[in-house]
PDB file of N, CA and C in Angstrom:
ATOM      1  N   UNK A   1       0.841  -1.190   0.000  1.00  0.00           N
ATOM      2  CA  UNK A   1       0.000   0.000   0.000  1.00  0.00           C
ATOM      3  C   UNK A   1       0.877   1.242   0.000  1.00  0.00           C
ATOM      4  N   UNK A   2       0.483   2.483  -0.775  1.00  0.00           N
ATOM      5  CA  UNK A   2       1.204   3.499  -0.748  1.00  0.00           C
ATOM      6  C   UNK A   2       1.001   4.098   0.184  1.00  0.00           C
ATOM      7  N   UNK A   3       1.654   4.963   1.160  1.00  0.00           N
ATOM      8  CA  UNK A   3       1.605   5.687   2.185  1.00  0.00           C
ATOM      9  C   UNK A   3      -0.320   6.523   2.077  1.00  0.00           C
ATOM     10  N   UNK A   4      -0.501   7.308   1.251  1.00  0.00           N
ATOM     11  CA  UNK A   4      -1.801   7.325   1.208  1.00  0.00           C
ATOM     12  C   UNK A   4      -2.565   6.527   1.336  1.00  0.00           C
ATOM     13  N   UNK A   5      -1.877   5.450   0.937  1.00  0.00           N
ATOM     14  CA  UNK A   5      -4.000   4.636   1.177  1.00  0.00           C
ATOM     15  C   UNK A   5      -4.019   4.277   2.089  1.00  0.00           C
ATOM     16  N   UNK A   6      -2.533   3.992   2.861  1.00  0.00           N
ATOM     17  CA  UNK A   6      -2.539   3.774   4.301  1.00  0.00           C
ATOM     18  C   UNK A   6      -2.912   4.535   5.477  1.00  0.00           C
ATOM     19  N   UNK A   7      -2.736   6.127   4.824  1.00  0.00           N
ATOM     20  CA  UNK A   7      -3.419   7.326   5.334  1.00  0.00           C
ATOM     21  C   UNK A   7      -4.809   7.042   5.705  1.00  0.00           C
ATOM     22  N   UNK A   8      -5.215   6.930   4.292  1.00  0.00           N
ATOM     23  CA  UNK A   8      -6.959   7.188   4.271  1.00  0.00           C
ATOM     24  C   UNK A   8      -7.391   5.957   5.100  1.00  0.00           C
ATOM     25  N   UNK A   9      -6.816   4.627   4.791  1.00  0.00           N
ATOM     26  CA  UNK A   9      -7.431   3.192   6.031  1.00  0.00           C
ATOM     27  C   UNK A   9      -7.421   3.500   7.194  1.00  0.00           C
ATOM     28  N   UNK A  10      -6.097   3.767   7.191  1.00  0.00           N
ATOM     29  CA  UNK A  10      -6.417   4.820   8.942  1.00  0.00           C
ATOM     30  C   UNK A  10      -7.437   5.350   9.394  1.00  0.00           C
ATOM     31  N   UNK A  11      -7.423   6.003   9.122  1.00  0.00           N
ATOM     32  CA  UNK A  11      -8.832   7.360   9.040  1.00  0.00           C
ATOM     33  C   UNK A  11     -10.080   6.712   9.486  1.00  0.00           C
ATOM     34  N   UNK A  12      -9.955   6.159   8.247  1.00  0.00           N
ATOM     35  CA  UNK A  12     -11.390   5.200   7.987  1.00  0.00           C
ATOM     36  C   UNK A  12     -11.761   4.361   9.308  1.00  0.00           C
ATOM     37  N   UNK A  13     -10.639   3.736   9.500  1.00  0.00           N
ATOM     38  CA  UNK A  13     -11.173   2.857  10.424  1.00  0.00           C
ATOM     39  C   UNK A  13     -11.074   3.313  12.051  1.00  0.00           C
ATOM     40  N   UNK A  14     -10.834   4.489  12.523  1.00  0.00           N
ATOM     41  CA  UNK A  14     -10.902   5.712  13.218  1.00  0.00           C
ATOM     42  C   UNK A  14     -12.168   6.432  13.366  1.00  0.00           C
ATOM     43  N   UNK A  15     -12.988   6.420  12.108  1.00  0.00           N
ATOM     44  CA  UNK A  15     -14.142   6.971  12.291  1.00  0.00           C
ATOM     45  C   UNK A  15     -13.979   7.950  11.274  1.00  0.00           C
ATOM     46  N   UNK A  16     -12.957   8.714  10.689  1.00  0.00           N
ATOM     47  CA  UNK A  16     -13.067   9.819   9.488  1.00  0.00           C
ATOM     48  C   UNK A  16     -13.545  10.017   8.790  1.00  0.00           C
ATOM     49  N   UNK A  17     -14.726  10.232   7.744  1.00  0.00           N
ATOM     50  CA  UNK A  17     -15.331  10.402   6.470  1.00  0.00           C
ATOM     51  C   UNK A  17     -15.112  11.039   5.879  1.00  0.00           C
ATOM     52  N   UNK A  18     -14.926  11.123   4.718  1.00  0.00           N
ATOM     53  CA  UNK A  18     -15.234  11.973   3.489  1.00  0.00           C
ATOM     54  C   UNK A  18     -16.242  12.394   2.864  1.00  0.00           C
ATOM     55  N   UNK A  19     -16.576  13.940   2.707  1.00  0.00           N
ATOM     56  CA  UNK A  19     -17.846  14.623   2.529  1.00  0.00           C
ATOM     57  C   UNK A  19     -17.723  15.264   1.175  1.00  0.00           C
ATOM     58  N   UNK A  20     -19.025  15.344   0.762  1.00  0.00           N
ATOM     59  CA  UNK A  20     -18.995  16.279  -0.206  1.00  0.00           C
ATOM     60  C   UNK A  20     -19.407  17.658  -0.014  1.00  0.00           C
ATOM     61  N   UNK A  21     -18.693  17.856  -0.303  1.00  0.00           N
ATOM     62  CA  UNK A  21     -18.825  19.791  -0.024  1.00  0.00           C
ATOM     63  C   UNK A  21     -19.694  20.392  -0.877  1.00  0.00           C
ATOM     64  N   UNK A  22     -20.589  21.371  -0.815  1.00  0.00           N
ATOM     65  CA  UNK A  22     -21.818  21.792  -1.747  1.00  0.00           C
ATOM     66  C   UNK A  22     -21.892  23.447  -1.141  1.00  0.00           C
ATOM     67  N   UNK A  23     -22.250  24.218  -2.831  1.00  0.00           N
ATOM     68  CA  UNK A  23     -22.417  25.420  -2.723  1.00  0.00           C
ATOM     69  C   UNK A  23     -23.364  25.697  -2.246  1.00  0.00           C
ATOM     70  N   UNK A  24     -23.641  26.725  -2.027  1.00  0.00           N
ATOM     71  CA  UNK A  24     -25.102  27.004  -1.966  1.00  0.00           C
ATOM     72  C   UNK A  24     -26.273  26.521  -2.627  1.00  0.00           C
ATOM     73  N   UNK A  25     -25.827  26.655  -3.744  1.00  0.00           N
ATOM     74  CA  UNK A  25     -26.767  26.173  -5.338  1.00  0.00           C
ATOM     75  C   UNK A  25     -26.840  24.844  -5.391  1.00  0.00           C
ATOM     76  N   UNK A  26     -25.996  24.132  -4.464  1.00  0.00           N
ATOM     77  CA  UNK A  26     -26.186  22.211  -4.741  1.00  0.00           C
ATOM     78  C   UNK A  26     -24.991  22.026  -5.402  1.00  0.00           C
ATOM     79  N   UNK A  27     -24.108  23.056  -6.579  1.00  0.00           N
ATOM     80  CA  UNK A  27     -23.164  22.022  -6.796  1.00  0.00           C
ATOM     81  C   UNK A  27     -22.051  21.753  -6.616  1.00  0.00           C
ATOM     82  N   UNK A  28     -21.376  20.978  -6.747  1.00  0.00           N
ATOM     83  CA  UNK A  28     -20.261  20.357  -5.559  1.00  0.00           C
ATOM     84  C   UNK A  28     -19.284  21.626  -5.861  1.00  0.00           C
ATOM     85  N   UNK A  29     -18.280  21.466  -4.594  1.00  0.00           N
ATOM     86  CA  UNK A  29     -17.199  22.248  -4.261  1.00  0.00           C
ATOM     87  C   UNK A  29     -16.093  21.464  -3.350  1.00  0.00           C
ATOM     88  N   UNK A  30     -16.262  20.249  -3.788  1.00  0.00           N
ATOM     89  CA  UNK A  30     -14.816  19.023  -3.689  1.00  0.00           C
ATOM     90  C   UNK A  30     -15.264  18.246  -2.735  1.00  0.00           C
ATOM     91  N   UNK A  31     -14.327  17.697  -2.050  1.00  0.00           N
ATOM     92  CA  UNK A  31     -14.440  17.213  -1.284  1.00  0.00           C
ATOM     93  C   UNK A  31     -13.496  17.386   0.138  1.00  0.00           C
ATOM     94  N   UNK A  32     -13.653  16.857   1.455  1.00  0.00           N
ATOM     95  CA  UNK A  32     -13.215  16.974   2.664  1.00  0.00           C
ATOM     96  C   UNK A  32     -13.106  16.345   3.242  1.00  0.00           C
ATOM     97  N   UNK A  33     -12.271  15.840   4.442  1.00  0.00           N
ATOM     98  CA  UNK A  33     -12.257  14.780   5.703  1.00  0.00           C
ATOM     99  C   UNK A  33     -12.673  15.084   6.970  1.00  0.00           C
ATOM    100  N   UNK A  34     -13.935  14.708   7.551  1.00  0.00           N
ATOM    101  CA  UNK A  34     -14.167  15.247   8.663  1.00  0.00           C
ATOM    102  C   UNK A  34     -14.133  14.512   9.397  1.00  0.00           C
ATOM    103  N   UNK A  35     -13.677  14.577  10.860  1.00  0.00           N
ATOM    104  CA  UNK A  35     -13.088  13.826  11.645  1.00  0.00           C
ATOM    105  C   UNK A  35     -13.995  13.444  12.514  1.00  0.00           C
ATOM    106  N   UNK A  36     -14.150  12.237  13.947  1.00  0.00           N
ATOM    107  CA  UNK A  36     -14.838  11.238  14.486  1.00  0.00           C
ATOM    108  C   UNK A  36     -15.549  12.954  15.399  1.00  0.00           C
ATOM    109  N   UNK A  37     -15.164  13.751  15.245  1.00  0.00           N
ATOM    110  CA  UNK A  37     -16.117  14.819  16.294  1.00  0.00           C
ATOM    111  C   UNK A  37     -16.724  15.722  15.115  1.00  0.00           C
ATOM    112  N   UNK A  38     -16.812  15.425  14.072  1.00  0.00           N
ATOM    113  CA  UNK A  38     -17.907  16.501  13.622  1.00  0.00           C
ATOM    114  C   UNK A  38     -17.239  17.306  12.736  1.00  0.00           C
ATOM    115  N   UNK A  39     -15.841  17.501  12.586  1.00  0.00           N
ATOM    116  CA  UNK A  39     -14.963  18.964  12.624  1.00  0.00           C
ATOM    117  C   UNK A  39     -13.703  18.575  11.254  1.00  0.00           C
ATOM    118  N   UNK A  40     -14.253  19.250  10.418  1.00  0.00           N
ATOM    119  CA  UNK A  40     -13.131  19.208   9.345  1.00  0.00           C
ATOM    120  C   UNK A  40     -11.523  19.534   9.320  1.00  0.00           C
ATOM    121  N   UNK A  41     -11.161  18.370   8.894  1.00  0.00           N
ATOM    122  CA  UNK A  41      -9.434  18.622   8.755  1.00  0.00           C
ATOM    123  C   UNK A  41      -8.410  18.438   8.049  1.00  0.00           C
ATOM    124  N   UNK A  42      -7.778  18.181   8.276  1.00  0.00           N
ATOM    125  CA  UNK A  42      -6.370  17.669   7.244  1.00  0.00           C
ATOM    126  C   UNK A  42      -6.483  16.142   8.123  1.00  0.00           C
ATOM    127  N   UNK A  43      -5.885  14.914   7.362  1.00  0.00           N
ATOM    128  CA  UNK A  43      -6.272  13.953   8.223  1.00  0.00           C
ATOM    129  C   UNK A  43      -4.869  13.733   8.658  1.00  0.00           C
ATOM    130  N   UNK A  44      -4.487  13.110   9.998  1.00  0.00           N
ATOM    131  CA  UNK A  44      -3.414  13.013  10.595  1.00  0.00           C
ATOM    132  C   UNK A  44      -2.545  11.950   9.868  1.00  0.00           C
ATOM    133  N   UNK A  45      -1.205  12.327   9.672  1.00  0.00           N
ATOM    134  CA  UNK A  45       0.010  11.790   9.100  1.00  0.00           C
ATOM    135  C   UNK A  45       0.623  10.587   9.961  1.00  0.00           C
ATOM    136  N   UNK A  46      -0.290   9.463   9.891  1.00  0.00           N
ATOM    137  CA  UNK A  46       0.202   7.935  10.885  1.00  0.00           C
ATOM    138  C   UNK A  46       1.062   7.778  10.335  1.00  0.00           C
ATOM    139  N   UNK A  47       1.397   7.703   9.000  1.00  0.00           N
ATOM    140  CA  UNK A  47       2.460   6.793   8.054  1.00  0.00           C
ATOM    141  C   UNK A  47       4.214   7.256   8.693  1.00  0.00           C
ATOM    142  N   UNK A  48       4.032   8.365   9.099  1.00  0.00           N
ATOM    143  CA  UNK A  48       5.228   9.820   9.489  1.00  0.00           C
ATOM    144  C   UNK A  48       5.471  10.111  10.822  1.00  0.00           C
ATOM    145  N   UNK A  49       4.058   9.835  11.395  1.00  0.00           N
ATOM    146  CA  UNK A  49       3.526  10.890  12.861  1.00  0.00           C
ATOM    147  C   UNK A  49       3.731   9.949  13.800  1.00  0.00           C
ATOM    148  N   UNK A  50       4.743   9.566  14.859  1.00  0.00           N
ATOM    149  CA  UNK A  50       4.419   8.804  16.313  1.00  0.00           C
ATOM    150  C   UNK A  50       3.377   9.152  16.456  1.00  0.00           C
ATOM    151  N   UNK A  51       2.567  10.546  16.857  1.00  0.00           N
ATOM    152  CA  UNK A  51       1.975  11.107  17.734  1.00  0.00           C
ATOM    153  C   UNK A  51       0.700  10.666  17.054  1.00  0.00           C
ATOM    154  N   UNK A  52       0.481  10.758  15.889  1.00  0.00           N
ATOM    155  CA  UNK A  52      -0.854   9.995  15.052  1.00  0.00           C
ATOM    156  C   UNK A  52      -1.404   8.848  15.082  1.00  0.00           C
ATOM    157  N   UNK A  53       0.262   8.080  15.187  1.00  0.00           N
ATOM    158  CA  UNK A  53      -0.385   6.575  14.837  1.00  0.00           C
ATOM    159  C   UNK A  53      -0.997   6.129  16.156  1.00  0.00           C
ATOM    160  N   UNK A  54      -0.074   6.796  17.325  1.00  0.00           N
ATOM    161  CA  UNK A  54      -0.364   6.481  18.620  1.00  0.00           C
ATOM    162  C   UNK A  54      -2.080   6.716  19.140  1.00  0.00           C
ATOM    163  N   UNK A  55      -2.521   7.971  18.569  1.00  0.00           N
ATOM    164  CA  UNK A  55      -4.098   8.426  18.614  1.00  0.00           C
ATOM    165  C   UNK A  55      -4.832   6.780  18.253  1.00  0.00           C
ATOM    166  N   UNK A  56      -4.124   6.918  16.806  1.00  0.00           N
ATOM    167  CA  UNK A  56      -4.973   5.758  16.062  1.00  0.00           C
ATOM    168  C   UNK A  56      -4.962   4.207  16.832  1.00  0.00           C
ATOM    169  N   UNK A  57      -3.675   4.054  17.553  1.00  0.00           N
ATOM    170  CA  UNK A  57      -3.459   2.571  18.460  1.00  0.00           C
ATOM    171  C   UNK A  57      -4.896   2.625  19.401  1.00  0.00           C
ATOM    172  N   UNK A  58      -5.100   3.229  19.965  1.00  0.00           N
ATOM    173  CA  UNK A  58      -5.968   3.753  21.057  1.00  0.00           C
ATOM    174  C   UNK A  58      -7.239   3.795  20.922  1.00  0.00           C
ATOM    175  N   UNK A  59      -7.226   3.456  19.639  1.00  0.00           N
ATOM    176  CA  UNK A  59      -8.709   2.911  19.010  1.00  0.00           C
ATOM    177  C   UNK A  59      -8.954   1.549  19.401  1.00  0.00           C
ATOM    178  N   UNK A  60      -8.145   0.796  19.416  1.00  0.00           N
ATOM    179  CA  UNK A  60      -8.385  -0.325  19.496  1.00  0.00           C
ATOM    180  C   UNK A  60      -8.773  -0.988  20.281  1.00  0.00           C
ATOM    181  N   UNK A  61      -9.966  -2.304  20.711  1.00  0.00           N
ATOM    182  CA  UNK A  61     -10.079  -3.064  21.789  1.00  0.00           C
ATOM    183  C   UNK A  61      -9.355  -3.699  22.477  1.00  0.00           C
ATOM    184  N   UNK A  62      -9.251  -4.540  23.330  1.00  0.00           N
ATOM    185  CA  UNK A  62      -8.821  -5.255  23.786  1.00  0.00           C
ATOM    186  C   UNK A  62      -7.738  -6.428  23.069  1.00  0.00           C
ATOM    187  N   UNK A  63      -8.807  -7.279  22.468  1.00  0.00           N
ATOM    188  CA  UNK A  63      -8.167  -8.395  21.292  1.00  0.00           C
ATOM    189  C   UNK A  63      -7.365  -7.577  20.598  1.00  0.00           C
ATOM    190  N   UNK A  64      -7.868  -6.587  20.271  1.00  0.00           N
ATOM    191  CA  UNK A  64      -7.131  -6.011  19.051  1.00  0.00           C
ATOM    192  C   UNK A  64      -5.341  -5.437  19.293  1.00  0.00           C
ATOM    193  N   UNK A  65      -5.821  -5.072  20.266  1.00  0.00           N
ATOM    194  CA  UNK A  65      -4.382  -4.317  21.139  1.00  0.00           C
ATOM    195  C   UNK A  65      -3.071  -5.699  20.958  1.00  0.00           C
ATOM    196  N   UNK A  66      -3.693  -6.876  21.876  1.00  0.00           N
ATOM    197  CA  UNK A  66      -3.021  -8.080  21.486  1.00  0.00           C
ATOM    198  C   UNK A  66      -2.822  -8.490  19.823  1.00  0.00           C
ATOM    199  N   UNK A  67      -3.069  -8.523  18.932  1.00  0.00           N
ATOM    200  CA  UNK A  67      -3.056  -8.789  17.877  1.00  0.00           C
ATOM    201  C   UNK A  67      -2.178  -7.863  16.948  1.00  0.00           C
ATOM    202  N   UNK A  68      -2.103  -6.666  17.753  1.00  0.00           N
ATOM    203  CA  UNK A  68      -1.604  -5.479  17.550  1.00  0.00           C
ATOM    204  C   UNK A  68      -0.293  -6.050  17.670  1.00  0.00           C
ATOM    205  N   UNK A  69       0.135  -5.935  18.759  1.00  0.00           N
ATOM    206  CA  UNK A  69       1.772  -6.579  19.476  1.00  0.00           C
ATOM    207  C   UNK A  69       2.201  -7.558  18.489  1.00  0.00           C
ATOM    208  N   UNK A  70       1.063  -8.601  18.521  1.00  0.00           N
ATOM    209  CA  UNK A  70       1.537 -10.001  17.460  1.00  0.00           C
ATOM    210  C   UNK A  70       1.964  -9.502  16.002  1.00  0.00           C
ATOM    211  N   UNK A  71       1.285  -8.157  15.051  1.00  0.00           N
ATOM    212  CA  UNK A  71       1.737  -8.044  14.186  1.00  0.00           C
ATOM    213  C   UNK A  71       2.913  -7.102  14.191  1.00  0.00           C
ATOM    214  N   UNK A  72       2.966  -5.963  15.266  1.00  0.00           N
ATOM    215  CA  UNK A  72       4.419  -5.158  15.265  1.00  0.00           C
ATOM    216  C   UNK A  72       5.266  -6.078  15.309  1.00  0.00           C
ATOM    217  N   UNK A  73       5.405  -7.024  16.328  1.00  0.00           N
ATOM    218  CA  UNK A  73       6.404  -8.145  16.242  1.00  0.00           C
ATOM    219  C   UNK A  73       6.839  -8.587  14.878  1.00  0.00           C
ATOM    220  N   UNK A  74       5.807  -8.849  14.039  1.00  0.00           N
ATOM    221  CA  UNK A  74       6.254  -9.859  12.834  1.00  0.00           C
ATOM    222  C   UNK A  74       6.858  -8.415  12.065  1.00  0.00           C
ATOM    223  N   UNK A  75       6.654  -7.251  12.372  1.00  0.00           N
ATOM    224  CA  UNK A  75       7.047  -6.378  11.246  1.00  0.00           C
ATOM    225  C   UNK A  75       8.739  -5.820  11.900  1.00  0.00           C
ATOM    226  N   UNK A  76       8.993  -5.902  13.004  1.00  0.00           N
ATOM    227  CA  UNK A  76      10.107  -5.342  13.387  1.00  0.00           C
ATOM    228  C   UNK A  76      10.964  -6.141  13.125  1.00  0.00           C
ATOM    229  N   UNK A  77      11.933  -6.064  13.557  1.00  0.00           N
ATOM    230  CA  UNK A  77      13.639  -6.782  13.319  1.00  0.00           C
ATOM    231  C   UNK A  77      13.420  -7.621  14.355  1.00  0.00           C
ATOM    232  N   UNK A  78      13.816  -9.378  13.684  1.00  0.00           N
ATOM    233  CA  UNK A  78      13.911 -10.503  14.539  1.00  0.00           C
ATOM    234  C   UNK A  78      15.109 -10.330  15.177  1.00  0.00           C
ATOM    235  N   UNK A  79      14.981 -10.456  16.534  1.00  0.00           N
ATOM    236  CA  UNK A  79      16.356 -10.452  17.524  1.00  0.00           C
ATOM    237  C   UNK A  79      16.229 -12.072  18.003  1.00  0.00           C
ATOM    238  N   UNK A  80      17.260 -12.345  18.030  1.00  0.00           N
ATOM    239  CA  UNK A  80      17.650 -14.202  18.246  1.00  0.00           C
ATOM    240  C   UNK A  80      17.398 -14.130  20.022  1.00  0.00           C
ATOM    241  N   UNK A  81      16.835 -14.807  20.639  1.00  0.00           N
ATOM    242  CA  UNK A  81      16.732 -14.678  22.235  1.00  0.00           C
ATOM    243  C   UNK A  81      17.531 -15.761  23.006  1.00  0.00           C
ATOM    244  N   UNK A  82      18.369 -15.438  23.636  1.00  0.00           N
ATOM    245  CA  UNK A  82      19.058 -15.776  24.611  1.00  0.00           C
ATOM    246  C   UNK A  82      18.965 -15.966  26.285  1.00  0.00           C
ATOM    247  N   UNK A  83      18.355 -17.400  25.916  1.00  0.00           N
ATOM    248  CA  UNK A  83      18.019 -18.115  27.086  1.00  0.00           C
ATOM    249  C   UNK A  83      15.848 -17.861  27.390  1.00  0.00           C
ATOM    250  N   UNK A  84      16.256 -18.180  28.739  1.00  0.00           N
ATOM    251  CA  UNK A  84      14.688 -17.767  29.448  1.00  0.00           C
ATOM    252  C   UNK A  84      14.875 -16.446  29.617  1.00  0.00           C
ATOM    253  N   UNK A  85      13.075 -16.317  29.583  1.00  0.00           N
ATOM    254  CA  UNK A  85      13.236 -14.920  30.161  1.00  0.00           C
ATOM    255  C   UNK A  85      12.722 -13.989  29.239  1.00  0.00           C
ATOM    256  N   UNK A  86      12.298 -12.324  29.380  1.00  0.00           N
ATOM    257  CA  UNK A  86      12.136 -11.358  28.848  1.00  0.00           C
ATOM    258  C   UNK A  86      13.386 -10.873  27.629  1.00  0.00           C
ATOM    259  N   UNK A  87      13.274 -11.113  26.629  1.00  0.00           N
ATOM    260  CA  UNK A  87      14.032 -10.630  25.553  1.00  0.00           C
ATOM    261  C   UNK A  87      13.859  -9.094  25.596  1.00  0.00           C
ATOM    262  N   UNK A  88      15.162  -8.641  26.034  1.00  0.00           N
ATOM    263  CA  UNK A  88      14.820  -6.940  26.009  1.00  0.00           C
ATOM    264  C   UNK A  88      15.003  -6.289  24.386  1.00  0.00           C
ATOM    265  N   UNK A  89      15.724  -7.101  24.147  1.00  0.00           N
ATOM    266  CA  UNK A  89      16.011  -6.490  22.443  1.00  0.00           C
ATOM    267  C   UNK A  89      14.758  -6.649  21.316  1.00  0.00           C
ATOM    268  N   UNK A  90      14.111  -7.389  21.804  1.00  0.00           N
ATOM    269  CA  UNK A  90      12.183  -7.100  21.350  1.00  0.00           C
ATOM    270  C   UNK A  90      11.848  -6.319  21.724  1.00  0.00           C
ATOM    271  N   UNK A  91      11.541  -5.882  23.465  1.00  0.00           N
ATOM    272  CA  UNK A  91      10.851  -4.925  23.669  1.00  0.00           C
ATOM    273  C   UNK A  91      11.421  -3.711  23.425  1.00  0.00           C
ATOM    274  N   UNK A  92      12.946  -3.513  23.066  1.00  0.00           N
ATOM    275  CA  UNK A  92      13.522  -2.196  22.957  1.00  0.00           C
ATOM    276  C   UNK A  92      13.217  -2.367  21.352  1.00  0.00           C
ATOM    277  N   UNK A  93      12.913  -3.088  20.779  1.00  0.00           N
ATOM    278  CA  UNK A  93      12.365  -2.970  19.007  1.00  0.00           C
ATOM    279  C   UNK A  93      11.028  -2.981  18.822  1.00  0.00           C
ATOM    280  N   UNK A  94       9.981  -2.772  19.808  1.00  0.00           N
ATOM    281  CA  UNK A  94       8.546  -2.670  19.665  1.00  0.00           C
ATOM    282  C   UNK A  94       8.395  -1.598  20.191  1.00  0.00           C
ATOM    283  N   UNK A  95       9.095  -1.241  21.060  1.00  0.00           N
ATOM    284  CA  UNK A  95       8.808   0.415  21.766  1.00  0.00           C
ATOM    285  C   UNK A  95       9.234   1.568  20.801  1.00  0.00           C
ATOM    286  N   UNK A  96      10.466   0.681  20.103  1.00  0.00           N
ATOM    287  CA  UNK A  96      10.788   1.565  19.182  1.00  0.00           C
ATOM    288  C   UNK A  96      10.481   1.622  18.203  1.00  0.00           C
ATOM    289  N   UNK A  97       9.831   1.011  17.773  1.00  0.00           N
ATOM    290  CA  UNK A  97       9.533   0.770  16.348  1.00  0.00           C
ATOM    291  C   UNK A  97       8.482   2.212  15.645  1.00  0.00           C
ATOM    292  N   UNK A  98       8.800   2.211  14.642  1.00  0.00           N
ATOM    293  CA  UNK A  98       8.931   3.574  13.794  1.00  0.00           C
ATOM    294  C   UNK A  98       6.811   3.528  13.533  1.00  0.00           C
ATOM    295  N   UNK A  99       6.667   5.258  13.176  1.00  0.00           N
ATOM    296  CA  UNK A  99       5.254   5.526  12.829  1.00  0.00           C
ATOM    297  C   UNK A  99       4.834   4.366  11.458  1.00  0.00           C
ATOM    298  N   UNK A 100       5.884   4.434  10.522  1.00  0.00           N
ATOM    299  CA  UNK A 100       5.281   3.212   9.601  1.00  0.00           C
ATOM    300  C   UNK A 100       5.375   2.083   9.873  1.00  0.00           C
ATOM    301  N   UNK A 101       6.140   0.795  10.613  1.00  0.00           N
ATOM    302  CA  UNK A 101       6.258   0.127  11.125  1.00  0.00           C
ATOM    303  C   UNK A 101       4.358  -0.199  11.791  1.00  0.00           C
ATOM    304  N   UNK A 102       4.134   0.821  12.790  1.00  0.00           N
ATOM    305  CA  UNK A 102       2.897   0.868  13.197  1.00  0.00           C
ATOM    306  C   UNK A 102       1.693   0.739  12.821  1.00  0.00           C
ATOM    307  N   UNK A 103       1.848   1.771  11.437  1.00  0.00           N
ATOM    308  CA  UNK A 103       0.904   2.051  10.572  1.00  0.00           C
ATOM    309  C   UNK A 103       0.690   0.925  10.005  1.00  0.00           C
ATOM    310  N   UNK A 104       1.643  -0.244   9.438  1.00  0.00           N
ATOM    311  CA  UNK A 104       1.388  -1.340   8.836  1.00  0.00           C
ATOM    312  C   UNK A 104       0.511  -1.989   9.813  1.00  0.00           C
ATOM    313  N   UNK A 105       1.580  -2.153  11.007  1.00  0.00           N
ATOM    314  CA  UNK A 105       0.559  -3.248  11.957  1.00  0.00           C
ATOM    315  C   UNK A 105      -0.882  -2.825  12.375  1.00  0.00           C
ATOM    316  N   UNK A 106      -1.273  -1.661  12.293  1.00  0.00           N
ATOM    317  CA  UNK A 106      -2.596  -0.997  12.483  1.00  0.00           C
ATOM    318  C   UNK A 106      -3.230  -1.910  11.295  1.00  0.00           C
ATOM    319  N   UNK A 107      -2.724  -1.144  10.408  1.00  0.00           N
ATOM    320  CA  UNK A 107      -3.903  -1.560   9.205  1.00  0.00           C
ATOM    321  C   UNK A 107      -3.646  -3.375   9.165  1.00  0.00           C
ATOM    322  N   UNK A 108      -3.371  -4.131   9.344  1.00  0.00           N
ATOM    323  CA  UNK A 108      -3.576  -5.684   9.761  1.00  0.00           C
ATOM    324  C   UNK A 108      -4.095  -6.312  10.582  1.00  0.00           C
ATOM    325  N   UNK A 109      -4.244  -5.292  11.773  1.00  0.00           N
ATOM    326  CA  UNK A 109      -5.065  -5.714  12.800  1.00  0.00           C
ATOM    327  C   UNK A 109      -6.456  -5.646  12.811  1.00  0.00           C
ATOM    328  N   UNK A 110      -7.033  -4.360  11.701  1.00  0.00           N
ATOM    329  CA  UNK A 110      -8.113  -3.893  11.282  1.00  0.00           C
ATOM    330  C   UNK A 110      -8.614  -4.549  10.369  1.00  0.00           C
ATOM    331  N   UNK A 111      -7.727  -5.614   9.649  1.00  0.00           N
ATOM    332  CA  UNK A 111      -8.394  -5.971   8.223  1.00  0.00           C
ATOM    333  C   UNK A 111      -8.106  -4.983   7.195  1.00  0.00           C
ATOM    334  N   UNK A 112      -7.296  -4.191   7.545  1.00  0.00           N
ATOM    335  CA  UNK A 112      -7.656  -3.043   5.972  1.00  0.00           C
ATOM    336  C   UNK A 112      -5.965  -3.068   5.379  1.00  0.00           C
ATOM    337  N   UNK A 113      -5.223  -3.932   5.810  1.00  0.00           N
ATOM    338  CA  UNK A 113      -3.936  -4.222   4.935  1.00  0.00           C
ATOM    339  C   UNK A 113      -4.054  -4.811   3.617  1.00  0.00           C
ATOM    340  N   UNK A 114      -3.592  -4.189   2.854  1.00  0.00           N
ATOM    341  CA  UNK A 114      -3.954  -4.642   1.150  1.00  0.00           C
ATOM    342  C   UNK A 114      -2.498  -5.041   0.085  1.00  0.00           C
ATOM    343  N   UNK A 115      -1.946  -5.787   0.478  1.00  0.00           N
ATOM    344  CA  UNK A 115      -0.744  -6.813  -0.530  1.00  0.00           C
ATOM    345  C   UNK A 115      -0.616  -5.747  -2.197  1.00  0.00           C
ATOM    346  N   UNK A 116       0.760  -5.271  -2.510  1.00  0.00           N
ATOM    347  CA  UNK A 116       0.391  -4.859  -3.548  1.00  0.00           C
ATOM    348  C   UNK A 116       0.041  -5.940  -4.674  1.00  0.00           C
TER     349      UNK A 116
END
């Protein structure tokens, strides 16, 4: 998926819509994204944004949150684990792991990941 459509799945599955905008007279004047409160915007940059994707994590239920973890995992860098125990070099690669990194695992957890 190109960073946009990963944009707009976001969104989407956030609650965002896309409106059609209308003159006075009825005829169109483009279109817009208005966000889960009512209020038109620019839609937030998950693909780029910690601070976005993080909004967008926070959507999620319960299951989902778990399923969440299960797919950042498969998307970050495999670290080989040594011995029993808490592998810190996972959790220091899931904490860290980048706004696109996220953005992928968002949109997989949602169903809205699309294979080019």
């Amino acid at each position: 998926m190109t960073p946009t459509e990963q944009q707009i799945a976001i969104a989407e599955a956030c609650g965002w819509r896309l409106i059609e905008d209308k003159y006075k007279d009825g005829t169109s004047a483009g279109k817009s994204w208005v966000s889960p409160d009512g209020i038109g915007r620019n839609l937030p940059d998950y693909v780029n944004d910690l601070n976005a994707i993080h909004e967008a994590e926070k959507t999620l239920n319960e299951d989902q949150q778990y399923d969440f973890a299960w797919n950042l995992d498969n998307i970050t860098p495999d670290f080989v684990s040594q011995g029993d125990g808490i592998n810190w070099e996972v959790v220091f690669a899931l904490a860290h792991a980048t706004a696109s990194q996220r953005a992928e695992a968002f949109l997989h957890t949602v169903g809205k990941w699309k294979d080019k």
